[in-house]
C-alpha atoms as a PDB file:
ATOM      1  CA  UNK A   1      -4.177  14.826 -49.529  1.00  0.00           C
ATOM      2  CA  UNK A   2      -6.659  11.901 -48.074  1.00  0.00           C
ATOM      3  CA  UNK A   3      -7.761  11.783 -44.628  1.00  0.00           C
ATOM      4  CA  UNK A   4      -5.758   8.714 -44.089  1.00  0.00           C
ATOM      5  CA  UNK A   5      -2.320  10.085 -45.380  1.00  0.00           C
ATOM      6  CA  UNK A   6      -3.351  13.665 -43.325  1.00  0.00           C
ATOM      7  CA  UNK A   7      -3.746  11.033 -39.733  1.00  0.00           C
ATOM      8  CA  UNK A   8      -0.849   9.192 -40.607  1.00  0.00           C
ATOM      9  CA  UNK A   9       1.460  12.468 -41.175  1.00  0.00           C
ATOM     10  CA  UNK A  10      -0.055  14.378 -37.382  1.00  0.00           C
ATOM     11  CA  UNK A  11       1.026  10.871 -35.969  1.00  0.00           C
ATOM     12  CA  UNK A  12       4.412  11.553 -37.205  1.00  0.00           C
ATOM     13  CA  UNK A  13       4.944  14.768 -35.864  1.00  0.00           C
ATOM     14  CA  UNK A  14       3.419  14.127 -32.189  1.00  0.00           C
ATOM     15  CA  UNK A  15       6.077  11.016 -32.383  1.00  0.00           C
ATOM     16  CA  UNK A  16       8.762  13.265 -33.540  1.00  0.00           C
ATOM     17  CA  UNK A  17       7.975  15.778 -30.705  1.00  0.00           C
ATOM     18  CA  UNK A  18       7.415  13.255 -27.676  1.00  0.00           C
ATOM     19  CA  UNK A  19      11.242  11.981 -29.169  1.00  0.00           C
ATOM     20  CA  UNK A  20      12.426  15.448 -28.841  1.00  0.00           C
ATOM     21  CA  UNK A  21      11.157  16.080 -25.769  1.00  0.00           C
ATOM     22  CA  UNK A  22      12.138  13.212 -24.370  1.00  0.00           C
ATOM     23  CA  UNK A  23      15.774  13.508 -25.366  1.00  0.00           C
ATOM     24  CA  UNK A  24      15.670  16.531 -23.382  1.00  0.00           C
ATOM     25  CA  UNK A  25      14.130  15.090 -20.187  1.00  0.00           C
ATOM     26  CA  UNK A  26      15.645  12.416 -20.506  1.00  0.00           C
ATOM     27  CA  UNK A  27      19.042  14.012 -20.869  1.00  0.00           C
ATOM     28  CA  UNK A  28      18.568  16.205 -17.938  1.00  0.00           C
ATOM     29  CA  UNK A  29      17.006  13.794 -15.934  1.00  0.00           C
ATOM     30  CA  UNK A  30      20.273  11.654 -15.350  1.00  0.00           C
ATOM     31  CA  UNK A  31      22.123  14.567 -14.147  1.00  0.00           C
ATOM     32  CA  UNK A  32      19.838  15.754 -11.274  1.00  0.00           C
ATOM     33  CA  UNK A  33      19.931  11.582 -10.277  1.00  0.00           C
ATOM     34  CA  UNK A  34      23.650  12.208  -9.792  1.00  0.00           C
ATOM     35  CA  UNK A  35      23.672  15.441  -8.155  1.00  0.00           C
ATOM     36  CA  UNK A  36      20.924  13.783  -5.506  1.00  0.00           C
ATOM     37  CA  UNK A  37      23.170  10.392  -5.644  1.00  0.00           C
ATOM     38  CA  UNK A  38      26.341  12.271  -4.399  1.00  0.00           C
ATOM     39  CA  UNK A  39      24.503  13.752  -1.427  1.00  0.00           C
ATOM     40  CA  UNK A  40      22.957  10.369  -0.515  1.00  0.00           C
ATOM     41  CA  UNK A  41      27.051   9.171  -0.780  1.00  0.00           C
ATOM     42  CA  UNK A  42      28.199  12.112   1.052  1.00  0.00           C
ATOM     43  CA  UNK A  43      29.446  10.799   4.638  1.00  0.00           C
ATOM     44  CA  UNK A  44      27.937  12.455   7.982  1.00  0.00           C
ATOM     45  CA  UNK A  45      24.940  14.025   5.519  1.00  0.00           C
ATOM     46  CA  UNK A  46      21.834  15.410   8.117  1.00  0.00           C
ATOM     47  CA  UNK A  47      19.390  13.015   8.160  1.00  0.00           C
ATOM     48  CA  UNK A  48      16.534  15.100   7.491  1.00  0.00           C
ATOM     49  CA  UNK A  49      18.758  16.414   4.218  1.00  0.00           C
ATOM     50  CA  UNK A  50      19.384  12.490   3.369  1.00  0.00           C
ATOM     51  CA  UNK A  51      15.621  11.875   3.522  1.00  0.00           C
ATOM     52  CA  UNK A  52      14.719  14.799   1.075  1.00  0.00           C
ATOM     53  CA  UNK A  53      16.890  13.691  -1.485  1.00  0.00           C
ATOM     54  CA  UNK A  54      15.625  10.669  -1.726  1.00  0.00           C
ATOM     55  CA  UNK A  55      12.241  11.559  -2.150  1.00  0.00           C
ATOM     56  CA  UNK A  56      13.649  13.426  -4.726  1.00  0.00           C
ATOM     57  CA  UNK A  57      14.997  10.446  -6.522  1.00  0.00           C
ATOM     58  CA  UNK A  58      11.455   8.712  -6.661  1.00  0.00           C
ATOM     59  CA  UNK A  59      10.414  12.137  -8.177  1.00  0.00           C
ATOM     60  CA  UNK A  60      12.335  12.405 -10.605  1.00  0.00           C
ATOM     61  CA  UNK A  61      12.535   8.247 -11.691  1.00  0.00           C
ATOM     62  CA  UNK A  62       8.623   9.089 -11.716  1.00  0.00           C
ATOM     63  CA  UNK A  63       8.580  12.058 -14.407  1.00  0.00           C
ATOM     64  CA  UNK A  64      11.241   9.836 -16.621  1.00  0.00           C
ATOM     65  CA  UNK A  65       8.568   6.946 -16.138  1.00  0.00           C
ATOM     66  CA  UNK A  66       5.706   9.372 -17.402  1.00  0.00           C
ATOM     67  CA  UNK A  67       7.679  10.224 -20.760  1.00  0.00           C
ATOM     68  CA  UNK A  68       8.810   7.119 -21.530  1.00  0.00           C
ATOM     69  CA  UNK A  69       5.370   5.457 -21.005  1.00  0.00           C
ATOM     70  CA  UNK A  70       4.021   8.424 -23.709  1.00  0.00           C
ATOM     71  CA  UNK A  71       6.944   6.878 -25.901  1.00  0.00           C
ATOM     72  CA  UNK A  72       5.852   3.360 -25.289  1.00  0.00           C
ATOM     73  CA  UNK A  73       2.167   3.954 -26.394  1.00  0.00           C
ATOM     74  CA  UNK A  74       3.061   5.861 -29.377  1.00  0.00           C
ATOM     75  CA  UNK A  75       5.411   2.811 -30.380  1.00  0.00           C
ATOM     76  CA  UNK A  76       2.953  -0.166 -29.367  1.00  0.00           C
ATOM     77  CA  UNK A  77      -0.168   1.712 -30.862  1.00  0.00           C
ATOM     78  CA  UNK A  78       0.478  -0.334 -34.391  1.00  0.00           C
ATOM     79  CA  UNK A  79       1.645  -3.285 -32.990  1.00  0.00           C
ATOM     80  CA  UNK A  80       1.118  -6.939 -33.579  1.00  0.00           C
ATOM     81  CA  UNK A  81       1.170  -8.952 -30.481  1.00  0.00           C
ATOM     82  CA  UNK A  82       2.627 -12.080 -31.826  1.00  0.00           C
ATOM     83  CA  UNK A  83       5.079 -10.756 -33.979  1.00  0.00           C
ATOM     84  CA  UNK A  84       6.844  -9.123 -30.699  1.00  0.00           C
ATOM     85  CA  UNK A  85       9.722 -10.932 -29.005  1.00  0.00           C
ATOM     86  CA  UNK A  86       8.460 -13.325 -26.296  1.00  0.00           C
ATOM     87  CA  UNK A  87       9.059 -12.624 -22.564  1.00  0.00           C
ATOM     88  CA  UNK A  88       8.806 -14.555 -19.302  1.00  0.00           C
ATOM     89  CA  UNK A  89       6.629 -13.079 -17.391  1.00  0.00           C
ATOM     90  CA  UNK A  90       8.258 -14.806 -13.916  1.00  0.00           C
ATOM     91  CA  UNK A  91      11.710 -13.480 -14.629  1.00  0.00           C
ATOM     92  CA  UNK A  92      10.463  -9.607 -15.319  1.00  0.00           C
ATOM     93  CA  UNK A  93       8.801 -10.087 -12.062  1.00  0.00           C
ATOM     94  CA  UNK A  94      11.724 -10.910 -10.324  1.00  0.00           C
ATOM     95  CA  UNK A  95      13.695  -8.095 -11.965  1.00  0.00           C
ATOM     96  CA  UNK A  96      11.006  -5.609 -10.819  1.00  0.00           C
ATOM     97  CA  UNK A  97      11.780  -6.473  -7.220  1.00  0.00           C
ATOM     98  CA  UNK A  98      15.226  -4.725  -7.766  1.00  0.00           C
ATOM     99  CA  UNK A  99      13.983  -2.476  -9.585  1.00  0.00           C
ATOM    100  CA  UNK A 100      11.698  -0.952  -7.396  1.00  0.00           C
ATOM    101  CA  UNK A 101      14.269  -0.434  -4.401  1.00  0.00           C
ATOM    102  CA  UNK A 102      15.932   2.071  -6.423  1.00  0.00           C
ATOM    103  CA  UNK A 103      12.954   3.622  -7.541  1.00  0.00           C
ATOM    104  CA  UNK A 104      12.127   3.835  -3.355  1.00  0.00           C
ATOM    105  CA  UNK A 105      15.550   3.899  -1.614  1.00  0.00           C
ATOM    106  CA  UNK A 106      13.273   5.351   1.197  1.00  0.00           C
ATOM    107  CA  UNK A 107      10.883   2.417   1.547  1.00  0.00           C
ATOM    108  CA  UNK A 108      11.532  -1.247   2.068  1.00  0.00           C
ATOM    109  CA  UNK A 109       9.220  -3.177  -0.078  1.00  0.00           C
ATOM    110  CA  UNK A 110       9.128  -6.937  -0.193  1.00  0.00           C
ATOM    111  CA  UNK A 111       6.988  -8.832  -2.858  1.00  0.00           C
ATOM    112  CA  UNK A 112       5.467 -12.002  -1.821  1.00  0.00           C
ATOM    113  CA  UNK A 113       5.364 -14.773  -4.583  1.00  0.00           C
ATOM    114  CA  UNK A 114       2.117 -17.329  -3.979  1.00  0.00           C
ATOM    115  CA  UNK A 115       1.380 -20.048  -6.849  1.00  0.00           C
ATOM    116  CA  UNK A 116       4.130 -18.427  -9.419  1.00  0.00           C
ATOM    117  CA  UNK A 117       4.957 -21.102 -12.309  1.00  0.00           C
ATOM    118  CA  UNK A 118       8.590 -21.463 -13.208  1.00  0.00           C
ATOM    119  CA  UNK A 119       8.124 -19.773 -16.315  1.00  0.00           C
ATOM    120  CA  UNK A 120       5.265 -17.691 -18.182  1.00  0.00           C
ATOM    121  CA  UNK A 121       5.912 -16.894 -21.844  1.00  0.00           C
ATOM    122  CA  UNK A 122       3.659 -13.774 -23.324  1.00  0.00           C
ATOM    123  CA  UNK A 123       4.415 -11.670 -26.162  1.00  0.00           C
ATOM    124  CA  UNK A 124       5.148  -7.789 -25.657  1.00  0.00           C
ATOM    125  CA  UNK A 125       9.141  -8.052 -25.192  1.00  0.00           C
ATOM    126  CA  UNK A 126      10.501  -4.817 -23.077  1.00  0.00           C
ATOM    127  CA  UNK A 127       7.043  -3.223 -23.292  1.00  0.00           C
ATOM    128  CA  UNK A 128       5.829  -5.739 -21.057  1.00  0.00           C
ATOM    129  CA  UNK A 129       8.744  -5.764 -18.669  1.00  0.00           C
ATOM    130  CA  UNK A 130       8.187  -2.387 -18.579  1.00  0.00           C
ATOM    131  CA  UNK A 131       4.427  -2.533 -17.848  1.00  0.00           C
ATOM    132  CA  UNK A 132       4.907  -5.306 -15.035  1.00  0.00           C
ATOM    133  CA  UNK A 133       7.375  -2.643 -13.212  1.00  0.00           C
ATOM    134  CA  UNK A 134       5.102  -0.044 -13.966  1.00  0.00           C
ATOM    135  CA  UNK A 135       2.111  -1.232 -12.459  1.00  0.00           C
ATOM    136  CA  UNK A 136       4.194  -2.586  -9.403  1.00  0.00           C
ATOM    137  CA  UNK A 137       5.180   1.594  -8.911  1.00  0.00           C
ATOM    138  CA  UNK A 138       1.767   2.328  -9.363  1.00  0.00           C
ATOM    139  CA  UNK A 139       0.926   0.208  -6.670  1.00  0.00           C
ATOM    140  CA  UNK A 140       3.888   1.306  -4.295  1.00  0.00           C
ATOM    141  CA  UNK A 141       2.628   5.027  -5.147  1.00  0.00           C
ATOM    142  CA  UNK A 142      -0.393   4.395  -3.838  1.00  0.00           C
ATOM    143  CA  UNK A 143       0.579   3.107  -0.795  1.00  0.00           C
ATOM    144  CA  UNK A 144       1.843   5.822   0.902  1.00  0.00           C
ATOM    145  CA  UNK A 145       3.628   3.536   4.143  1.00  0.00           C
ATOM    146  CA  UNK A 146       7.707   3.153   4.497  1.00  0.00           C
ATOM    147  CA  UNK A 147       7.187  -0.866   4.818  1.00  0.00           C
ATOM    148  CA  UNK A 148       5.066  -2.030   1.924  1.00  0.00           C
ATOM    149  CA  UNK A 149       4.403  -5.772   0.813  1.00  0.00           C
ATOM    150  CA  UNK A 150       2.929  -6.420  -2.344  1.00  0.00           C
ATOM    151  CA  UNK A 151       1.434 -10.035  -3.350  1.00  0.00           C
ATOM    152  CA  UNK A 152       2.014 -11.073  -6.865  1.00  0.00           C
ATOM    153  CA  UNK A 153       0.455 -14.315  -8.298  1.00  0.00           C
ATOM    154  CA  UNK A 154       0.602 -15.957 -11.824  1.00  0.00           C
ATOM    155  CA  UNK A 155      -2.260 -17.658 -13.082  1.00  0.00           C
ATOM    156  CA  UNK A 156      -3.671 -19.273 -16.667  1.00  0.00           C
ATOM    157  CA  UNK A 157      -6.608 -17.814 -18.078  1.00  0.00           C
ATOM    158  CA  UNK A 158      -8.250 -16.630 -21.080  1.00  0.00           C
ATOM    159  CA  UNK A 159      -9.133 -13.122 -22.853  1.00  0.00           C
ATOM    160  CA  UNK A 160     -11.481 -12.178 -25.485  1.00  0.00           C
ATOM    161  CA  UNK A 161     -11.186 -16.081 -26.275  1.00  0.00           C
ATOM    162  CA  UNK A 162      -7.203 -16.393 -26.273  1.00  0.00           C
ATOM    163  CA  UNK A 163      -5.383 -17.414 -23.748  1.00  0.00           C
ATOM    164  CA  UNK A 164      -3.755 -15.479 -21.431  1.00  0.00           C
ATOM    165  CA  UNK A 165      -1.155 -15.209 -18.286  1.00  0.00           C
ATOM    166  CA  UNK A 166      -2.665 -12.717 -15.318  1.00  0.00           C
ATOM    167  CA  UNK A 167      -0.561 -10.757 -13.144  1.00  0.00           C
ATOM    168  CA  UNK A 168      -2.165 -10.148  -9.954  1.00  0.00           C
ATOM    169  CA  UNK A 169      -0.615  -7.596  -7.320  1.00  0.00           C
ATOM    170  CA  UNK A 170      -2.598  -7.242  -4.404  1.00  0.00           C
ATOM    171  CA  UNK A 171      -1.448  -4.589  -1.711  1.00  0.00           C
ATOM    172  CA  UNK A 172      -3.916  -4.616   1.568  1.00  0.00           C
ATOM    173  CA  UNK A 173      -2.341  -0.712   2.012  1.00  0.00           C
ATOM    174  CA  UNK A 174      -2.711   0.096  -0.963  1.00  0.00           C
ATOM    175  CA  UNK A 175      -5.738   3.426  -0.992  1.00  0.00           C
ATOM    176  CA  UNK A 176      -7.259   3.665  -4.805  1.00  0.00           C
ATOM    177  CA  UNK A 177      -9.494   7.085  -5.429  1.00  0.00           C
ATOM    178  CA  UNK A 178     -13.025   6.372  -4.759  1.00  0.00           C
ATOM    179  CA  UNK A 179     -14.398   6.592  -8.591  1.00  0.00           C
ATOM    180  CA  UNK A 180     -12.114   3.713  -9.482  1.00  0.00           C
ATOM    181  CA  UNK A 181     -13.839   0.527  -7.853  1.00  0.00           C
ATOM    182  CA  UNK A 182     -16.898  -0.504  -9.628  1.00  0.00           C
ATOM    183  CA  UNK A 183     -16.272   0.490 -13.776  1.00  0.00           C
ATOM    184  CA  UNK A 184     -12.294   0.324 -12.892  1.00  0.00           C
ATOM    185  CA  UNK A 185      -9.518   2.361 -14.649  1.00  0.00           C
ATOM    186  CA  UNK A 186     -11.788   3.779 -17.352  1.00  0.00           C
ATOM    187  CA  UNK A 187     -14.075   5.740 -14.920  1.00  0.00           C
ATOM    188  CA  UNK A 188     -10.741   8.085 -15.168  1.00  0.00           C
ATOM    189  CA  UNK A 189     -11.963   9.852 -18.208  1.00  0.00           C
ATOM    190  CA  UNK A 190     -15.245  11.511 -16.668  1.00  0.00           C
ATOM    191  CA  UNK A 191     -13.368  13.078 -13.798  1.00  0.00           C
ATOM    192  CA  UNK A 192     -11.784  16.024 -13.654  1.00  0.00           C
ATOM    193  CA  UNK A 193      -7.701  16.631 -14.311  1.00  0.00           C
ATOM    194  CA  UNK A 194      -7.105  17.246 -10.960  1.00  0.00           C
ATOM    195  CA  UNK A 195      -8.981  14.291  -9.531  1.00  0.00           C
ATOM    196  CA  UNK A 196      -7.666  12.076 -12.299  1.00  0.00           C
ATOM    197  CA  UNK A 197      -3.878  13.124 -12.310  1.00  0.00           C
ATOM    198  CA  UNK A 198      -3.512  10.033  -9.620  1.00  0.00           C
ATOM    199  CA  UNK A 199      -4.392   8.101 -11.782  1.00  0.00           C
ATOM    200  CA  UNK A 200      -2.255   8.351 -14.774  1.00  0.00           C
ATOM    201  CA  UNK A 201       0.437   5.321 -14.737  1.00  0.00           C
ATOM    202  CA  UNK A 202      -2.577   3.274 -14.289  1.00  0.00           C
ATOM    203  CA  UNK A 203      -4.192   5.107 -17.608  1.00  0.00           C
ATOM    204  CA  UNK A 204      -0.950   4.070 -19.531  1.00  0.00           C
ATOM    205  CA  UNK A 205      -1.101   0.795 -18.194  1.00  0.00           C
ATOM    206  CA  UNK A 206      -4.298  -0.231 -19.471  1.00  0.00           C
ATOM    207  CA  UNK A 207      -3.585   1.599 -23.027  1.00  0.00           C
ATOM    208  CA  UNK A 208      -0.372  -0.048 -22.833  1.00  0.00           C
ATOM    209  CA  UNK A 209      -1.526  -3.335 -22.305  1.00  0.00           C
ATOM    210  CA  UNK A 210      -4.565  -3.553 -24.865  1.00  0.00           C
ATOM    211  CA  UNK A 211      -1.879  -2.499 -27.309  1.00  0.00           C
ATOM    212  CA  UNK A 212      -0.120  -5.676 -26.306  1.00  0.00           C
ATOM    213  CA  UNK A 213      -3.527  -7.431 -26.691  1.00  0.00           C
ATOM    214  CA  UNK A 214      -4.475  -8.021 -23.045  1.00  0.00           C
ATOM    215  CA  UNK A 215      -5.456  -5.588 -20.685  1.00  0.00           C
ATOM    216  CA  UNK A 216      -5.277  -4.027 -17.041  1.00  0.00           C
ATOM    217  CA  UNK A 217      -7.826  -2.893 -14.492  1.00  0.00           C
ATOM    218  CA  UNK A 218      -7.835  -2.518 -10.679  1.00  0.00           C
ATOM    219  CA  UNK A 219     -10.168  -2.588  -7.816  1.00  0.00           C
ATOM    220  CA  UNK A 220     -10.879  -2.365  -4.274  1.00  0.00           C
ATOM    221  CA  UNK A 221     -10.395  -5.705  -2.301  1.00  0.00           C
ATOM    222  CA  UNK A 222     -13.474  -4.266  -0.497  1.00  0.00           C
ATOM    223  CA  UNK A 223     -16.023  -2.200  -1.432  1.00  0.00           C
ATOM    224  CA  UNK A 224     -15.862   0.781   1.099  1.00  0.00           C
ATOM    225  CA  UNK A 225     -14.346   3.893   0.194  1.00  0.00           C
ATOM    226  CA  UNK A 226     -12.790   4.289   3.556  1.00  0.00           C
ATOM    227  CA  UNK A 227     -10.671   1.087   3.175  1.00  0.00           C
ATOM    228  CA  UNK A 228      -7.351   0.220   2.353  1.00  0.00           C
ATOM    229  CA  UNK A 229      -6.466  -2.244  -0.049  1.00  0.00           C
ATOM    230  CA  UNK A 230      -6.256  -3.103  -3.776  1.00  0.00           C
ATOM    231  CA  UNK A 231      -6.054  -5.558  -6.701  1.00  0.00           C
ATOM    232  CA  UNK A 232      -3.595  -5.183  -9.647  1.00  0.00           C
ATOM    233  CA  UNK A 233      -4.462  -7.642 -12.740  1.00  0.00           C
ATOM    234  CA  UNK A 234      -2.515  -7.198 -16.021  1.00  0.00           C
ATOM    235  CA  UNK A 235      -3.239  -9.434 -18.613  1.00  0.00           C
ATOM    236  CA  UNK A 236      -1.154 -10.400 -21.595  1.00  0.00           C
ATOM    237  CA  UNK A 237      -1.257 -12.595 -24.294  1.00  0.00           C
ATOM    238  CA  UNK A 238       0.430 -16.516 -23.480  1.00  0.00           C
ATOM    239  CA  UNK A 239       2.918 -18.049 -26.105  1.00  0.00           C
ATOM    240  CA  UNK A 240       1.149 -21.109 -27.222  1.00  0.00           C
ATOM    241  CA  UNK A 241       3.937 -23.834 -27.523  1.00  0.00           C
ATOM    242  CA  UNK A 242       3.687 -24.959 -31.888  1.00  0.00           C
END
């Protein structure tokens, strides 16, 4: 058997086991939301009790996130951008919002909208609806506060000579590990697991999103390590009109 045929067969298997284990997860997953759900519902529930739980719930939407983003890069690895189903960017946006609250029932998080175009068609389908949430947890993660505002912007631009829409979330809270600003996501790989375990949705974002044929990095808004604050860009590929 050729090298080729041997890669393409170990692919297989780490597919078939990441859908195996996520059926399980998955599976289980649901059932500890509902168990957590009826003590939110329960009437005259202790406060402190009440405020557990839902910590809980962002827990556990957070390990469901983690397989299914494994899932999502093993299915976008092979991918050609264009031939995906188109999305608009502004709507998934929008979507996120809600999204988001029941990811934090504990925090209150409003996203502020600044130069957003009524629509912004890019190719990627539910892998990039799922990406734009993604990011947007990623950002909430790192905030840490119970009253977060995010800003989120839409802008034309171009990548590796194509052009491109630009999500940009900036969060003034938002506290990023040191190592990130200055080489961005992909100073990640030289630090260690335990230093770099922070930074994980944000390493399935960018793999994510090159897959889709743009790309996603984050920085400091200011280059001090003891300062708050961070920018958010994911890039992915426009819909040119025929």
């Amino acid at each position: 058997m050729s090298a080729q045929p041997k890669a393409a067969k170990k692919k297989d298997h780490f597919a078939f086991y990441m859908d195996l284990l996520g059926h399980d997860v998955l599976n289980n997953n649901p059932a500890v939301m509902s168990y957590l759900e009826l003590i939110l519902a329960t009437p005259g529930v202790d406060k402190k009790v009440k405020e557990f739980a839902e910590k809980a719930v962002s827990h556990v939407r957070t390990s469901t996130i983690l397989i299914d983003n494994v899932k999502r890069l093993i299915a976008t690895r092979d991918l050609e951008p264009e031939k995906l189903k188109t999305l608009d960017l502004v709507k998934s946006i929008e979507r996120a919002e809600s999204e988001l609250k029941r990811h934090f029932p504990a925090k209150r998080i409003h996203i502020e909208k600044v130069g957003i175009p009524k629509s912004a068609l890019v190719y990627g389908n539910n892998y990039a609806a799922d990406l734009v949430l993604n990011v947007l947890i990623t950002a909430v993660r790192l905030n840490g506060r119970d009253d977060i505002t995010l800003g989120v912007r839409v802008s034309e631009e171009r990548f590796k000579e194509k052009p491109v829409w630009a999500m940009i979330v900036e969060d003034k809270d938002s506290r990023l590990p040191p190592f990130l600003d200055g080489e961005g996501v992909s100073a990640t790989y030289s630090q260690d697991i335990s230093t770099a375990v922070r930074t994980t949705g944000m390493l399935f974002a960018k793999m994510i999103a090159a897959n889709l044929g743009g790309d996603f990095e984050v920085h400091s808004l200011q280059h001090d390590p003891k300062s708050r604050g961070a920018r958010f860009t994911v890039i992915l590929r426009k819909v040119e009109k025929a």
